[in-house]
PDB file of N, CA and C in Angstrom:
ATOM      1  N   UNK A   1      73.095 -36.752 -46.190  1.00  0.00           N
ATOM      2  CA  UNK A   1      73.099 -35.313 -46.377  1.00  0.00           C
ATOM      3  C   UNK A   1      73.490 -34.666 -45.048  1.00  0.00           C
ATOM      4  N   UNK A   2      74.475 -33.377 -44.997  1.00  0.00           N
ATOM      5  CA  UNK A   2      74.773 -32.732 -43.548  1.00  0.00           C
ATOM      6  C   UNK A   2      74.326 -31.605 -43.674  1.00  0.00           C
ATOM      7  N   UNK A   3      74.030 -31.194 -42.440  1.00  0.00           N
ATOM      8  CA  UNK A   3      73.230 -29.975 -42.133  1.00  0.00           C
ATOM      9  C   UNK A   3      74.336 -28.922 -42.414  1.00  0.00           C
ATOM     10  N   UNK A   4      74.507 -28.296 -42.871  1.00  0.00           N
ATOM     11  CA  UNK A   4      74.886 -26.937 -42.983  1.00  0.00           C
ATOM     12  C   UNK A   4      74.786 -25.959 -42.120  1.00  0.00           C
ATOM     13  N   UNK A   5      74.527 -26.120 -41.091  1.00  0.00           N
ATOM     14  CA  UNK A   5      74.089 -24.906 -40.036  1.00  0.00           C
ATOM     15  C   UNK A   5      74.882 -25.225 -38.833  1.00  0.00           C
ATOM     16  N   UNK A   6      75.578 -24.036 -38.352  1.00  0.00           N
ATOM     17  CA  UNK A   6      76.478 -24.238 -37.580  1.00  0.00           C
ATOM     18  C   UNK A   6      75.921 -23.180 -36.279  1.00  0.00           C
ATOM     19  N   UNK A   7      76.506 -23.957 -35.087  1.00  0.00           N
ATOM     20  CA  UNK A   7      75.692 -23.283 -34.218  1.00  0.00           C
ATOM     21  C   UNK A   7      76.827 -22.619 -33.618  1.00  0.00           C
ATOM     22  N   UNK A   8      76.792 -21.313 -32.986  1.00  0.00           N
ATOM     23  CA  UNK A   8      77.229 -20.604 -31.776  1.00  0.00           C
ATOM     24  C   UNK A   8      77.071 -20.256 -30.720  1.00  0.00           C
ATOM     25  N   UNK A   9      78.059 -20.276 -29.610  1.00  0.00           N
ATOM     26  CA  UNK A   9      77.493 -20.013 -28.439  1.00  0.00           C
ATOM     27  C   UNK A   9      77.831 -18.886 -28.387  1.00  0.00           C
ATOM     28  N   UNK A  10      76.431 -18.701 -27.500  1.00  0.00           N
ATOM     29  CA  UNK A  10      76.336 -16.969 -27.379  1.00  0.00           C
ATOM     30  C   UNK A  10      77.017 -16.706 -26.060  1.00  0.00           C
ATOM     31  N   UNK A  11      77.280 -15.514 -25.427  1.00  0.00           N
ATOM     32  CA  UNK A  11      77.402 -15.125 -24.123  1.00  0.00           C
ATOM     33  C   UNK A  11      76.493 -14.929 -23.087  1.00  0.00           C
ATOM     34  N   UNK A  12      77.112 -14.820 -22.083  1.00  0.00           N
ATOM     35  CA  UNK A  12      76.243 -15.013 -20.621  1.00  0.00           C
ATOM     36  C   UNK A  12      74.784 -13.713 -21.147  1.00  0.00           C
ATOM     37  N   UNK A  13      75.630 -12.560 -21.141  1.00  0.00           N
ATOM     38  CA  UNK A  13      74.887 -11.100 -21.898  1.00  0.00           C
ATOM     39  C   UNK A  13      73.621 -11.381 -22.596  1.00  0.00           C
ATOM     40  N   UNK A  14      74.257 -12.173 -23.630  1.00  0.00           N
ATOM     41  CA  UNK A  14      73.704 -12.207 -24.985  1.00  0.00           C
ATOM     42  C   UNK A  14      72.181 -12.978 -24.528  1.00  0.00           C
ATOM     43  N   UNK A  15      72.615 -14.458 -24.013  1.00  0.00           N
ATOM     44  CA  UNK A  15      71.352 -15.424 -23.256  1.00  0.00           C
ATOM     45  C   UNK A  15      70.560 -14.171 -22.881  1.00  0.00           C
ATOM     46  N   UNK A  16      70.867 -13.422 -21.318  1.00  0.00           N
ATOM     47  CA  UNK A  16      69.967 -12.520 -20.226  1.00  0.00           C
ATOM     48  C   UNK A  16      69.348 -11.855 -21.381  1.00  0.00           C
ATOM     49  N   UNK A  17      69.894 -11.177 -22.286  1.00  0.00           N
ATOM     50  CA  UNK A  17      68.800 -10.145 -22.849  1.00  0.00           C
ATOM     51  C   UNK A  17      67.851 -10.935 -23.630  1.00  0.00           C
ATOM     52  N   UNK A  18      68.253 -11.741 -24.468  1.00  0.00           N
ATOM     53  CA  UNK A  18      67.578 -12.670 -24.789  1.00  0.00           C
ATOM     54  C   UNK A  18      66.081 -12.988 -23.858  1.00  0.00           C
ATOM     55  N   UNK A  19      66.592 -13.631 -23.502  1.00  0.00           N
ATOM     56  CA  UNK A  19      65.352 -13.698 -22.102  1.00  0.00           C
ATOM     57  C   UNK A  19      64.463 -12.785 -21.514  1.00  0.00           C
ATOM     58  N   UNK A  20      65.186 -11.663 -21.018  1.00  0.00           N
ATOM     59  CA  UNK A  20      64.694 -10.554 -20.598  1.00  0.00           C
ATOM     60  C   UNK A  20      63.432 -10.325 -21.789  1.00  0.00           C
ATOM     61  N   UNK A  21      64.372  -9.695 -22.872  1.00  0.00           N
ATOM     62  CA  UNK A  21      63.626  -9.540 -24.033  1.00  0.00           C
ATOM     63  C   UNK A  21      61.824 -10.790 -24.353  1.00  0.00           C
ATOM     64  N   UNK A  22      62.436 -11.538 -23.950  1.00  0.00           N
ATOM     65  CA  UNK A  22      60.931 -12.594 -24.289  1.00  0.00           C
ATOM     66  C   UNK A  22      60.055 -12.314 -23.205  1.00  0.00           C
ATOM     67  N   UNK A  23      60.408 -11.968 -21.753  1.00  0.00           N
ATOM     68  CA  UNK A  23      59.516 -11.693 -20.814  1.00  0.00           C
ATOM     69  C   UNK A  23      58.567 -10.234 -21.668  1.00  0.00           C
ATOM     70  N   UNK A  24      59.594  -9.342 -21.190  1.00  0.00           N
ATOM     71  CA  UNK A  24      58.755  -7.968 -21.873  1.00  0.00           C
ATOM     72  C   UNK A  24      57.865  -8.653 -23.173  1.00  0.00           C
ATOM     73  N   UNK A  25      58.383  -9.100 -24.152  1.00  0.00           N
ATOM     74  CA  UNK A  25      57.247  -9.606 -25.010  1.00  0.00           C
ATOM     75  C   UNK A  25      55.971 -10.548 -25.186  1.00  0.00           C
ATOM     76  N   UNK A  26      56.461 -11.020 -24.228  1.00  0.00           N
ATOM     77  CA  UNK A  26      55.140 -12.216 -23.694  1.00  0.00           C
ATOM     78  C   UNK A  26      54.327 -11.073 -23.132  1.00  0.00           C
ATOM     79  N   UNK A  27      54.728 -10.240 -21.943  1.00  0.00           N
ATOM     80  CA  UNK A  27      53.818  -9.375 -21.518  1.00  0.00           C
ATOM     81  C   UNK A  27      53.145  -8.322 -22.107  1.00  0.00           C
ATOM     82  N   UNK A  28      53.731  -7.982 -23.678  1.00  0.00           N
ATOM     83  CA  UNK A  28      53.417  -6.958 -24.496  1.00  0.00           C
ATOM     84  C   UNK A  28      51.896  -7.980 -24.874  1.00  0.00           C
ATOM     85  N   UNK A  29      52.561  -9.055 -25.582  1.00  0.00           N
ATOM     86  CA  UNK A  29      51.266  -9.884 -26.560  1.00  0.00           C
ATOM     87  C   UNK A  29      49.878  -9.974 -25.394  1.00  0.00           C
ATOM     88  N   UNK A  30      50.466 -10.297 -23.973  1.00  0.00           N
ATOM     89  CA  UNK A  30      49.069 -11.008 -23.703  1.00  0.00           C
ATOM     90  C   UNK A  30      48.307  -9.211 -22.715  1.00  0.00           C
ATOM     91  N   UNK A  31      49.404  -8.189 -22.580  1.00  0.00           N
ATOM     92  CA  UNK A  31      48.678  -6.820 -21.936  1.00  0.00           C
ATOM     93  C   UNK A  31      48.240  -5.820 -23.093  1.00  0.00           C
ATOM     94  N   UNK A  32      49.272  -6.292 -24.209  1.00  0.00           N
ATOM     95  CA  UNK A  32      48.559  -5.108 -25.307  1.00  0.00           C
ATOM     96  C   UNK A  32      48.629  -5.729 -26.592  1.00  0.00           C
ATOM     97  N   UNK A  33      47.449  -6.661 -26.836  1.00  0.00           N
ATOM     98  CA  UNK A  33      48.240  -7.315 -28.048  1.00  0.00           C
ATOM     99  C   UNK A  33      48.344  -6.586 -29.390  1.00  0.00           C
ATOM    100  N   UNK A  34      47.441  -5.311 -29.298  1.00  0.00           N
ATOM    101  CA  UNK A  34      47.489  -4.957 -30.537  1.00  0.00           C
ATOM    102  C   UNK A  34      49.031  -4.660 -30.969  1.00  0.00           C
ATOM    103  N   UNK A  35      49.728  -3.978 -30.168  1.00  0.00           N
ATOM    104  CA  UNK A  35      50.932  -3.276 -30.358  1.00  0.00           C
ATOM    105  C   UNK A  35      52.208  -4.430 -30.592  1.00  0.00           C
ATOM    106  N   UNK A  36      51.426  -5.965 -30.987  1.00  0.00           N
ATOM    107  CA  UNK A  36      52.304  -6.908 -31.207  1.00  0.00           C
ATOM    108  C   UNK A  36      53.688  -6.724 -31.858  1.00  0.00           C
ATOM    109  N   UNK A  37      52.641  -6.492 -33.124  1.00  0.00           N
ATOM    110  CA  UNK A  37      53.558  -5.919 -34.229  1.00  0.00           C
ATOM    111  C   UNK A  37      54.414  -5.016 -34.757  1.00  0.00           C
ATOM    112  N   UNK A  38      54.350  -4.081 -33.662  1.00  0.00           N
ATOM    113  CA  UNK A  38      54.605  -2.641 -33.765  1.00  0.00           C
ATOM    114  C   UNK A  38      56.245  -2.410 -33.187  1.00  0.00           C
ATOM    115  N   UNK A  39      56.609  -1.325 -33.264  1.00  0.00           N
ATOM    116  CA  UNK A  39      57.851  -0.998 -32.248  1.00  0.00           C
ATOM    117  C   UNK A  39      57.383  -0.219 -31.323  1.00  0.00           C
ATOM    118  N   UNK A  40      58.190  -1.234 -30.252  1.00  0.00           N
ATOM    119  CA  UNK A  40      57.799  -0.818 -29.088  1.00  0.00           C
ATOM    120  C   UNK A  40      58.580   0.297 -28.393  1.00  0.00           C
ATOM    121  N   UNK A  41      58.009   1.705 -28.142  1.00  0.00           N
ATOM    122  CA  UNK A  41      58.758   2.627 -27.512  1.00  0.00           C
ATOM    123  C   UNK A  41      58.349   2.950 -25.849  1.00  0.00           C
ATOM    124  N   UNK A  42      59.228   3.606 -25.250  1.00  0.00           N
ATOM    125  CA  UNK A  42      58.772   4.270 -24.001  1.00  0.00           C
ATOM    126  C   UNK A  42      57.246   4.418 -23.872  1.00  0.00           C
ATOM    127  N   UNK A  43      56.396   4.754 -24.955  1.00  0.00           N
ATOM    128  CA  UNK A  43      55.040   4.966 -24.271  1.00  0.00           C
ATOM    129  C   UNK A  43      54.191   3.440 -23.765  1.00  0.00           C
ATOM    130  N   UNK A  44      54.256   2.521 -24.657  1.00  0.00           N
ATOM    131  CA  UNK A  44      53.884   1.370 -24.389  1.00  0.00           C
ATOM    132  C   UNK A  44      54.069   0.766 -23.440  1.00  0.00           C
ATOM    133  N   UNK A  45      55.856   0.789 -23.171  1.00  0.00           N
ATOM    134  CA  UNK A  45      56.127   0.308 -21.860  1.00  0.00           C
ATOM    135  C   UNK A  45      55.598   0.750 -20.483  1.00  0.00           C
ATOM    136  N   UNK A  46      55.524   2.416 -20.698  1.00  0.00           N
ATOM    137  CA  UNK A  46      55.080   3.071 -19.857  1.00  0.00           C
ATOM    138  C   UNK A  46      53.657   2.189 -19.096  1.00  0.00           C
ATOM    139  N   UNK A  47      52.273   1.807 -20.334  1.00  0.00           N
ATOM    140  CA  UNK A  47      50.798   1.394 -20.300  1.00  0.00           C
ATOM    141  C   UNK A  47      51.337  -0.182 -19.472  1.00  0.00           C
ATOM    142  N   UNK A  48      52.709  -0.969 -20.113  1.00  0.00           N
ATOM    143  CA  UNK A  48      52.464  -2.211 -19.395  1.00  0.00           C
ATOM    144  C   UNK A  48      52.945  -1.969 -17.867  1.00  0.00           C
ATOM    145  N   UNK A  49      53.920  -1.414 -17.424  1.00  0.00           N
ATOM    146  CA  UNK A  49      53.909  -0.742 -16.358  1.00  0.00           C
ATOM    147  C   UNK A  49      52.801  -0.178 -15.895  1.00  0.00           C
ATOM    148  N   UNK A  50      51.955  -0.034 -16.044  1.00  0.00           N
ATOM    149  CA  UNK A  50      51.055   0.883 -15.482  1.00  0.00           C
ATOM    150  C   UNK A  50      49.736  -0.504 -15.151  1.00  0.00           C
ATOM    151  N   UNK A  51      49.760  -1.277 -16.055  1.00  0.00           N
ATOM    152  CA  UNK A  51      48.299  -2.134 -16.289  1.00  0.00           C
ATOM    153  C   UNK A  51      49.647  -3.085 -15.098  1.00  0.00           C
ATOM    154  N   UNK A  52      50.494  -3.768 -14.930  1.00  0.00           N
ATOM    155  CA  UNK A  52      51.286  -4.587 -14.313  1.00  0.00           C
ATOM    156  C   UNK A  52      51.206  -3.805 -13.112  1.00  0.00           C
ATOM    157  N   UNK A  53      51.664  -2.473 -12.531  1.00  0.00           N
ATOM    158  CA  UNK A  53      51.755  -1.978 -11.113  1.00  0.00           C
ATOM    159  C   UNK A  53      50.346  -1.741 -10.725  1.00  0.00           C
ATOM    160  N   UNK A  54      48.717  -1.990 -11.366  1.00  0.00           N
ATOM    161  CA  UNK A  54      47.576  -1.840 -11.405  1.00  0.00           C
ATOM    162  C   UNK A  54      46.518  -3.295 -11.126  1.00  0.00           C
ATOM    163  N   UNK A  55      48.063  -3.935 -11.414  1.00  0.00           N
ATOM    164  CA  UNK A  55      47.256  -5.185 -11.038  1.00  0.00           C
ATOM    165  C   UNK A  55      48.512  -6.378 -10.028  1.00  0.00           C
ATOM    166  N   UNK A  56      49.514  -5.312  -9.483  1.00  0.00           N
ATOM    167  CA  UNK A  56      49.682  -6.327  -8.382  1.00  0.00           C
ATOM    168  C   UNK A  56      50.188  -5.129  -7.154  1.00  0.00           C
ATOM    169  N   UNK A  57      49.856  -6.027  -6.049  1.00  0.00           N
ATOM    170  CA  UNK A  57      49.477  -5.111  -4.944  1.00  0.00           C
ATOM    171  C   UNK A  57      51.259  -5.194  -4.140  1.00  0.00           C
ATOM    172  N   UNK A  58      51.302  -4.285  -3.247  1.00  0.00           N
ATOM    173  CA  UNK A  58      52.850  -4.483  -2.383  1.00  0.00           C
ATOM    174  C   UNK A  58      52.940  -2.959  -2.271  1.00  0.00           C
ATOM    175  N   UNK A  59      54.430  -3.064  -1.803  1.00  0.00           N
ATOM    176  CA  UNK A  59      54.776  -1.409  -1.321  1.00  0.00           C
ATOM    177  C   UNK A  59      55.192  -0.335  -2.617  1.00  0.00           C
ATOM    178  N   UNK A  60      54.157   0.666  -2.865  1.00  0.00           N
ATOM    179  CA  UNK A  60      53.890   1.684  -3.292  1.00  0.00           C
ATOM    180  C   UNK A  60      55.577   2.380  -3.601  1.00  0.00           C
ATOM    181  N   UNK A  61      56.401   2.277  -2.614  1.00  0.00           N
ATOM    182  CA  UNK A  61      57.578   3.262  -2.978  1.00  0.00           C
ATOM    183  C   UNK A  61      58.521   2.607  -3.434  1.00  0.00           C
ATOM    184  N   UNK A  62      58.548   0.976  -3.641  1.00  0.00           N
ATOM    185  CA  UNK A  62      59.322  -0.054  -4.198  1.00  0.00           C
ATOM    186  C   UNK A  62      59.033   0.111  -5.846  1.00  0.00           C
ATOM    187  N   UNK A  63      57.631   0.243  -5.906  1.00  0.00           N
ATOM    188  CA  UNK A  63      57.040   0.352  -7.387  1.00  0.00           C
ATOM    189  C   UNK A  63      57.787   1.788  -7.795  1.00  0.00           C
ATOM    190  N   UNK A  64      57.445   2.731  -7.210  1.00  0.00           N
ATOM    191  CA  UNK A  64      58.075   3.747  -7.841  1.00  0.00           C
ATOM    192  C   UNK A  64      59.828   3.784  -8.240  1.00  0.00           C
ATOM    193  N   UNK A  65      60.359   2.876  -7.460  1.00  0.00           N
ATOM    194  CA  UNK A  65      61.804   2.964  -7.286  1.00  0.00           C
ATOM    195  C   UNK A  65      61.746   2.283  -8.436  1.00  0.00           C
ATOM    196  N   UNK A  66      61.335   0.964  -8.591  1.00  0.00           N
ATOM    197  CA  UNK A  66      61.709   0.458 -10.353  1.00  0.00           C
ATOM    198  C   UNK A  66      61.051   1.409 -11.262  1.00  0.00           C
ATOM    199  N   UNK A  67      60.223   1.731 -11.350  1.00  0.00           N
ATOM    200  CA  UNK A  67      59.629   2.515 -12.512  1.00  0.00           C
ATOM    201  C   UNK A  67      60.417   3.988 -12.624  1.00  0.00           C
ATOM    202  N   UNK A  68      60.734   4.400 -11.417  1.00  0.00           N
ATOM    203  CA  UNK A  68      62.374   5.391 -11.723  1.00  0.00           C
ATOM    204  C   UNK A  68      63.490   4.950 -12.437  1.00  0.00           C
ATOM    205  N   UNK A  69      63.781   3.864 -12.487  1.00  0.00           N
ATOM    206  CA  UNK A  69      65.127   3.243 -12.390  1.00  0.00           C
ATOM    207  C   UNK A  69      64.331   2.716 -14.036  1.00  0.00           C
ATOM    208  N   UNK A  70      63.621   2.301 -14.466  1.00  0.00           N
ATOM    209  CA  UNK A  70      63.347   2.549 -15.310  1.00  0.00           C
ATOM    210  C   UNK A  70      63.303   3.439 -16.420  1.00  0.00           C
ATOM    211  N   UNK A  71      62.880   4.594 -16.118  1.00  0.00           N
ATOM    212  CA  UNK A  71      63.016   5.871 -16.491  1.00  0.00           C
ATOM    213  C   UNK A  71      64.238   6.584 -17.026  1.00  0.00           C
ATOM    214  N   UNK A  72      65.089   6.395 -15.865  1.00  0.00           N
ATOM    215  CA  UNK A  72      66.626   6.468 -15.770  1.00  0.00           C
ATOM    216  C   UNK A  72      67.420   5.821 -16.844  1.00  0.00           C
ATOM    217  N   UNK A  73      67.288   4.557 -17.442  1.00  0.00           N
ATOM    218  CA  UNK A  73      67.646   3.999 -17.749  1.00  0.00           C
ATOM    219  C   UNK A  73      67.360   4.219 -19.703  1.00  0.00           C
ATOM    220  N   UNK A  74      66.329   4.154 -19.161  1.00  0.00           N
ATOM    221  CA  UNK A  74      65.451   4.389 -20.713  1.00  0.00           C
ATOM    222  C   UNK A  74      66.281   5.650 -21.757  1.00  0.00           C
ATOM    223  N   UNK A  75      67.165   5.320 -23.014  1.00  0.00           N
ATOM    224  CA  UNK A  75      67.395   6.160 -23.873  1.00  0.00           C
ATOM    225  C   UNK A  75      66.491   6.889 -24.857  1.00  0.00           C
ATOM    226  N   UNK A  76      65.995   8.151 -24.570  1.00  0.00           N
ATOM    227  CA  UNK A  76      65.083   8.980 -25.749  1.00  0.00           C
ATOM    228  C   UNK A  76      65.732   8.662 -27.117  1.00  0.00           C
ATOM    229  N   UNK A  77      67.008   8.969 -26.778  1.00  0.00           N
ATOM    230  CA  UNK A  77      67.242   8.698 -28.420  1.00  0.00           C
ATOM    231  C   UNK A  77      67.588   7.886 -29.449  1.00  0.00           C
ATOM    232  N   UNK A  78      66.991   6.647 -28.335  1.00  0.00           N
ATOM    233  CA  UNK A  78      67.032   5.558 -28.822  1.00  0.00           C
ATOM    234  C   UNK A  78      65.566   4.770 -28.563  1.00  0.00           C
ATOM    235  N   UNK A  79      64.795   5.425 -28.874  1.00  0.00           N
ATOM    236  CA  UNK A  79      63.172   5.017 -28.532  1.00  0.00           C
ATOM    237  C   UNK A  79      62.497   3.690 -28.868  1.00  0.00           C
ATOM    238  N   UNK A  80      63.222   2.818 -28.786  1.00  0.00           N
ATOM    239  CA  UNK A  80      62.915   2.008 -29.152  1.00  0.00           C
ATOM    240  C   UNK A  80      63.186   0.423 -28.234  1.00  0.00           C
ATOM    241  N   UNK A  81      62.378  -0.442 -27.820  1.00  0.00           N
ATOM    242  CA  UNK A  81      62.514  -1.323 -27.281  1.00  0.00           C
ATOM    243  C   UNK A  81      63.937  -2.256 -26.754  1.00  0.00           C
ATOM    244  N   UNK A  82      64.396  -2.535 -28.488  1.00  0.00           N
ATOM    245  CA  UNK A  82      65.184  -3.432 -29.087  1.00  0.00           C
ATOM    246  C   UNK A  82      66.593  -2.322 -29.163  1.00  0.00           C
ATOM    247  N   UNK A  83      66.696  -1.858 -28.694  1.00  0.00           N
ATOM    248  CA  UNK A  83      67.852  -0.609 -29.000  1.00  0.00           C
ATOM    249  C   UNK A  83      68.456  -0.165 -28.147  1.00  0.00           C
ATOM    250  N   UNK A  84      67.138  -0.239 -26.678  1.00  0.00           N
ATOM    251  CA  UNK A  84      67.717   0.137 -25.645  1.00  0.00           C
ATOM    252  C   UNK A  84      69.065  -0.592 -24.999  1.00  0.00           C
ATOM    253  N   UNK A  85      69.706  -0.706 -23.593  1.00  0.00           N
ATOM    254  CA  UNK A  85      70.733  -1.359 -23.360  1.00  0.00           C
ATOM    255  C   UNK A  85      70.476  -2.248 -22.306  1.00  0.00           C
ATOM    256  N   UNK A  86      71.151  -3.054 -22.388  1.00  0.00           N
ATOM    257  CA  UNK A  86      70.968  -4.398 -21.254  1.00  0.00           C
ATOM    258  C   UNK A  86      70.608  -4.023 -20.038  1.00  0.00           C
ATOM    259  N   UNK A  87      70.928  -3.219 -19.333  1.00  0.00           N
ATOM    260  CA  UNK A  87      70.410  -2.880 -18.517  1.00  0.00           C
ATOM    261  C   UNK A  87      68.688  -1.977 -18.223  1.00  0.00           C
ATOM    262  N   UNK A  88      68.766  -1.043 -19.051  1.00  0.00           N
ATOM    263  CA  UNK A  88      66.972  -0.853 -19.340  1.00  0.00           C
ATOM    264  C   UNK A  88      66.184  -2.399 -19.119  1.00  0.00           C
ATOM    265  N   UNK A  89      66.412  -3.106 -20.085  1.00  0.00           N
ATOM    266  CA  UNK A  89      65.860  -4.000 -20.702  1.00  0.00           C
ATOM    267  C   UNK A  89      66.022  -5.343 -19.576  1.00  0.00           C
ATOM    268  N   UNK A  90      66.918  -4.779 -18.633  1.00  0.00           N
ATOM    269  CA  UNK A  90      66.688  -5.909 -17.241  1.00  0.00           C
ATOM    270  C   UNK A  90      66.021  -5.190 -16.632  1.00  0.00           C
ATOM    271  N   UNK A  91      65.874  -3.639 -16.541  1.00  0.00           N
ATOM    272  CA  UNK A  91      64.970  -3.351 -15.387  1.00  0.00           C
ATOM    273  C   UNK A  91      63.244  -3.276 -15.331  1.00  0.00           C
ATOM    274  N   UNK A  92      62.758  -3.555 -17.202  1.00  0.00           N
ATOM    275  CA  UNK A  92      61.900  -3.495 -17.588  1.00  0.00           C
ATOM    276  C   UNK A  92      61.431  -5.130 -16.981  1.00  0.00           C
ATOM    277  N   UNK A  93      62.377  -6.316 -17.100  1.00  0.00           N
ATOM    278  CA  UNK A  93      62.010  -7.491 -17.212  1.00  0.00           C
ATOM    279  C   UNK A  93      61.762  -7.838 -15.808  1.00  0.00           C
ATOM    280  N   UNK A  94      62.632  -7.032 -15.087  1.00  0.00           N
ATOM    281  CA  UNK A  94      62.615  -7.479 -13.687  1.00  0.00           C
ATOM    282  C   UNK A  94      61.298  -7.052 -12.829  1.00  0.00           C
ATOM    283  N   UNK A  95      60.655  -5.687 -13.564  1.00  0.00           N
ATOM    284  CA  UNK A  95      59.213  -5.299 -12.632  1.00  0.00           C
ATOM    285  C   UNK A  95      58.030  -6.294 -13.045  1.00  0.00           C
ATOM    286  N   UNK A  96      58.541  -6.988 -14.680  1.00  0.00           N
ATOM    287  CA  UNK A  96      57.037  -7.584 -15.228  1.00  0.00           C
ATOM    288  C   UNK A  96      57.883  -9.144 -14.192  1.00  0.00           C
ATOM    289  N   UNK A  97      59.017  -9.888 -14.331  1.00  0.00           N
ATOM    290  CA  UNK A  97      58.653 -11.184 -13.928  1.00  0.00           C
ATOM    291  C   UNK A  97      58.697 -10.713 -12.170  1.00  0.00           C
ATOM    292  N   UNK A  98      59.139 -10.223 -11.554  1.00  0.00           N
ATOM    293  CA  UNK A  98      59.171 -10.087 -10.056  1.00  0.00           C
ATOM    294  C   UNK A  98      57.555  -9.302  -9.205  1.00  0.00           C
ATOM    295  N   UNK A  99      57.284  -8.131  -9.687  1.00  0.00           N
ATOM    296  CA  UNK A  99      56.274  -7.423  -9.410  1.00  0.00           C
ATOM    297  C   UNK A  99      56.938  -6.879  -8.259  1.00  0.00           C
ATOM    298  N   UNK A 100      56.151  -6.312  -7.115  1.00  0.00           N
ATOM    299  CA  UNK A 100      56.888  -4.839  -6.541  1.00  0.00           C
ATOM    300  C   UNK A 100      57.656  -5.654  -5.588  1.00  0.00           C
ATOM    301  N   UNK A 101      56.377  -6.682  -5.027  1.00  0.00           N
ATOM    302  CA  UNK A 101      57.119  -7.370  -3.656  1.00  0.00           C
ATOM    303  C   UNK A 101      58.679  -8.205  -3.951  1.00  0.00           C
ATOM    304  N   UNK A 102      59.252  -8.827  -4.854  1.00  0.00           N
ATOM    305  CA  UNK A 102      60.169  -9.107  -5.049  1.00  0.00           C
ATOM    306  C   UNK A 102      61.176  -8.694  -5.798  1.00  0.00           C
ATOM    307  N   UNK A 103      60.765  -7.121  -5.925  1.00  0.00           N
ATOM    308  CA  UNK A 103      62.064  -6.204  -6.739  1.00  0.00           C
ATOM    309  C   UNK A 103      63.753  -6.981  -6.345  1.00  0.00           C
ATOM    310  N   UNK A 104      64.493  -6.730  -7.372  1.00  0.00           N
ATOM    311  CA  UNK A 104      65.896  -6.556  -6.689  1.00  0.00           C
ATOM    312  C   UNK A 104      66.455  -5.281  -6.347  1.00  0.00           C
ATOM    313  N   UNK A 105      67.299  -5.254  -5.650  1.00  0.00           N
ATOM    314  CA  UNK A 105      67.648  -4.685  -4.596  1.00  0.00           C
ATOM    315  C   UNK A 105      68.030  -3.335  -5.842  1.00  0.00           C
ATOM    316  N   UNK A 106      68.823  -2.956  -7.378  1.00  0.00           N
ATOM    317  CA  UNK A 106      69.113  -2.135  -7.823  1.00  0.00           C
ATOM    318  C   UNK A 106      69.521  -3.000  -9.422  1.00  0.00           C
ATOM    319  N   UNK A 107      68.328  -2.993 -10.230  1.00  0.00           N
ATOM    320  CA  UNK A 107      68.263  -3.765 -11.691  1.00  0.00           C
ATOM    321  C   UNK A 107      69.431  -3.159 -12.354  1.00  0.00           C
ATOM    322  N   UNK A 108      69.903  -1.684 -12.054  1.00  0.00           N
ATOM    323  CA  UNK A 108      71.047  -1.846 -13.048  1.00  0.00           C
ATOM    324  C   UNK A 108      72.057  -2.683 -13.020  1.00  0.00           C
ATOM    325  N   UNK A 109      72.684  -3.383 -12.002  1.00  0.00           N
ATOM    326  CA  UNK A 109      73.809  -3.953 -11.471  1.00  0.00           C
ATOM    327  C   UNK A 109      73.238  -5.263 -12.204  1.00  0.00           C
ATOM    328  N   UNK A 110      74.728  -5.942 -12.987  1.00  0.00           N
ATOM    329  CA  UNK A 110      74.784  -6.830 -13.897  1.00  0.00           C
ATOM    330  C   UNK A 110      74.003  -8.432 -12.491  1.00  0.00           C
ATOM    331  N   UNK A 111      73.142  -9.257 -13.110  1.00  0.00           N
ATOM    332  CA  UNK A 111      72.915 -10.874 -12.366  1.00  0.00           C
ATOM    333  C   UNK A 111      74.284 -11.457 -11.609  1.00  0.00           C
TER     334      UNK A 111
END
């Protein structure tokens, strides 16, 4: 019998958000698990940002610079986690896996 399932390779893009995407969600399940299930908008992210810059220590104006650049990034009218654009969604991933002390230098700019 042959498998029927054919695989594709995705793009460089496609992998990062991918990824990105599982960080933010690992950090959703184990900082807010109720909101597992839910769609995740700007306010949520806002609380894991907040419980994540609350629980690791470094320079104060580095934190603010991602959580701007965050901000910045973030589409209202697109409120929604999964909707936003590769870049949001790296700058979200980059404050939960790095924390303040190892920001990059400016998350919008493509890896």
């Amino acid at each position: 019998m042959r498998a029927s399932v054919v695989t594709t390779a995705r793009s460089h893009a496609e992998l990062s958000r991918s990824c990105d995407l599982a960080v933010i969600w690992l950090a959703i399940k184990a900082g807010l698990p109720r909101h597992c299930h839910d769609r995740i908008g700007l306010v949520e992210i806002a609380e894991l940002c907040r419980r994540h810059a609350a629980s690791h220590q470094g320079d104060w104006h580095d934190l603010r610079d991602l959580i701007f650049m965050i901000a910045v990034e973030w589409d209202l009218t697109r409120d929604s986690l999964d909707r936003q654009t590769d870049a949001c969604v790296r700058c979200v991933a980059n404050l939960l896996r790095f924390g303040v002390e190892k920001k990059q230098a400016n998350c919008a700019l493509p890896r």
